[in-house]
Protein backbone atom coordinates (compact mmCIF):
# COMPACT_ATOMS: atom_id res chain seq x y z
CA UNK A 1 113.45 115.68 85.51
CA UNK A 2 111.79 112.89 86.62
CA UNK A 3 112.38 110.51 89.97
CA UNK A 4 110.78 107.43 91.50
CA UNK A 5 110.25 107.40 94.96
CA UNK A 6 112.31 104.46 96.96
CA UNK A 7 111.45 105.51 100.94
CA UNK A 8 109.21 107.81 102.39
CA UNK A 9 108.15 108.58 105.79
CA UNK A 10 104.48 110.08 105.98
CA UNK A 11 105.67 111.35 109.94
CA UNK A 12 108.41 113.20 109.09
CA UNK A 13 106.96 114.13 105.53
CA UNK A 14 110.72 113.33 104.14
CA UNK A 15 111.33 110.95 100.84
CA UNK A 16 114.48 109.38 99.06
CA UNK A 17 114.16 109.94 95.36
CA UNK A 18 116.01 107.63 92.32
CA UNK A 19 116.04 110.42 89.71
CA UNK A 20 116.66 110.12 85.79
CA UNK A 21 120.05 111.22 86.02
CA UNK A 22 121.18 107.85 87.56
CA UNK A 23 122.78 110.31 90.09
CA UNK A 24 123.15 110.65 93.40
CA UNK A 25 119.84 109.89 95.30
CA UNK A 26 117.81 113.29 96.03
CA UNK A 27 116.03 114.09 99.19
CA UNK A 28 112.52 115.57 99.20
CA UNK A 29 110.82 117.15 102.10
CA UNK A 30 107.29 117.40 101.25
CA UNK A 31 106.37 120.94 102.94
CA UNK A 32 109.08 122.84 101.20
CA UNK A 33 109.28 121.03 97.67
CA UNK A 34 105.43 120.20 96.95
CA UNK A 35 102.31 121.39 97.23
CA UNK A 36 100.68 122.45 100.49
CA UNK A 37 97.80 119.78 99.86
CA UNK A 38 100.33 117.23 98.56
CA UNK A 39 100.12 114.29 100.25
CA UNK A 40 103.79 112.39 101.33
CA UNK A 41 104.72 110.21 98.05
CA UNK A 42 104.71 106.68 98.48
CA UNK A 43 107.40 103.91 97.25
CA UNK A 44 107.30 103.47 93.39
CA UNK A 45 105.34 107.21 93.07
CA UNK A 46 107.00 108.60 89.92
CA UNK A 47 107.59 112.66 90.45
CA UNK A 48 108.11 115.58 88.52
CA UNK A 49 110.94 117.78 89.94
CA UNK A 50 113.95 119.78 89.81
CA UNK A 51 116.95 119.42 91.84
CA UNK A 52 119.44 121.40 93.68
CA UNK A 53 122.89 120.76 95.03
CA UNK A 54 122.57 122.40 98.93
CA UNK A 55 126.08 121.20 100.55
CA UNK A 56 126.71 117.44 100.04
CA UNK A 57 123.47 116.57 99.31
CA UNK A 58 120.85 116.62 96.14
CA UNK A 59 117.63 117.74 96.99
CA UNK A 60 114.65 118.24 95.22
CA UNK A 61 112.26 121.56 94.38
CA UNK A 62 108.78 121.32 92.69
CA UNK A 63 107.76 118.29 92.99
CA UNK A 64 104.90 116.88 91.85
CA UNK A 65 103.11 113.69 91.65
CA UNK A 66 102.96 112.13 87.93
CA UNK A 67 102.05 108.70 88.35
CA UNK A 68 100.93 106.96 91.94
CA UNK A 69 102.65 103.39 92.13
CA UNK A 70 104.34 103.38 89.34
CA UNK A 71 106.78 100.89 90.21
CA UNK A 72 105.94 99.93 93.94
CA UNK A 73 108.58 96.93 94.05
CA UNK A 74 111.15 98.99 92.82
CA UNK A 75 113.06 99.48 96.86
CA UNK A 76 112.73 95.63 96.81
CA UNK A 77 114.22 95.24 93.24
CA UNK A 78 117.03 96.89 93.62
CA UNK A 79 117.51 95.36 96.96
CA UNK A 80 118.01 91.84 95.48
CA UNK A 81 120.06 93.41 92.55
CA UNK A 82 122.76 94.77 95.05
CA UNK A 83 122.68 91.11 96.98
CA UNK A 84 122.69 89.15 94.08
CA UNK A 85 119.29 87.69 94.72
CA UNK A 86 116.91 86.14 92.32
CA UNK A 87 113.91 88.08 91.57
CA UNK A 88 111.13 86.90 93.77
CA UNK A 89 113.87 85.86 96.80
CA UNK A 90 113.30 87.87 100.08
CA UNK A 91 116.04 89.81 101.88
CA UNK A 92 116.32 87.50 105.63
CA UNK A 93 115.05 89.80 107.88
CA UNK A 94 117.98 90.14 110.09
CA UNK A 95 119.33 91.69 107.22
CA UNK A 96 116.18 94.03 106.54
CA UNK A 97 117.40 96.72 109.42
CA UNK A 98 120.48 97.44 108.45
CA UNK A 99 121.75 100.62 107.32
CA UNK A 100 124.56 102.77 105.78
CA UNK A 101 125.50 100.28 102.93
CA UNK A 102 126.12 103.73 100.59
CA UNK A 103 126.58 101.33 97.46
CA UNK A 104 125.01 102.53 94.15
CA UNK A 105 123.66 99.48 92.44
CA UNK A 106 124.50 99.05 88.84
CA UNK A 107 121.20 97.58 86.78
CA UNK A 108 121.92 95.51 83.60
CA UNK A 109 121.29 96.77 80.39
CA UNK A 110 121.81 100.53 82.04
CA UNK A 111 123.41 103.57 80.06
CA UNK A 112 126.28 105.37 82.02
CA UNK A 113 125.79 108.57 82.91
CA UNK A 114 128.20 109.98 79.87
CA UNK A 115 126.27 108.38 77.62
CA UNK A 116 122.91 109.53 79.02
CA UNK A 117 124.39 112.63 78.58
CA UNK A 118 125.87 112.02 75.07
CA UNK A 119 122.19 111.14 73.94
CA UNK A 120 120.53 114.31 75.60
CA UNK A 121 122.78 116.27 73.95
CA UNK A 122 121.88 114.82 70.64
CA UNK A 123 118.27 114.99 71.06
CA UNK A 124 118.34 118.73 72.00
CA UNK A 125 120.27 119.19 68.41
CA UNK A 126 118.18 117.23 66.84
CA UNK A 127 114.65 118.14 68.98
């Protein structure tokens, strides 16, 4: 699977991964899912990886980098998609702190999970 990197945290060597399966978001910590040279993956990095479930939370297992700033605006992107901001508009920064919105932001033109799904399925028959 692949997964683009929204947050890291080069102190804590932690990340917050946006994976393929438009599924919950995965959680990467560097010294246990990557390679002991690897450095900590930066917004927009597009990864290689698998996931696991581990309680209530996805996390991800052999990682590795594919692409370095791939999409580097994509945190800010889908920032302004959940506001309702134009492209280009800043978030005010009183706003910029805040935390524990949990909201999954829907992005136009996306497939739905089933039908991600639906079309994997196919492919594999067909592949």
């Amino acid at each position: 699977m692949f997964g683009i990197v929204l947050w890291s945290n080069r102190n804590s060597e932690k990340a917050v991964i946006w994976c393929e399966d438009q599924g919950d978001l995965a959680m990467l910590d560097v010294a246990e899912a990557m390679a002991p040279d690897a450095p900590v993956p930066s917004p927009g990095d597009l990864l290689r990886l698998e996931l696991h479930a581990d309680e209530k939370v996805r996390r991800v297992s052999n990682a590795c980098l594919v692409v370095a700033e791939h999409y580097p605006a994509i945190a800010n992107v889908l920032g302004r998609a959940a506001d309702g901001r134009p492209e280009g508009a800043e978030r005010p920064r009183d706003e910029q702190s805040q935390t524990g919105r949990g909201n999954v932001v829907a992005l136009p033109g996306a497939f739905s999970r089933r039908r991600c799904d639906r079309e994997r399925r196919i492919a594999r028959l067909h592949g």
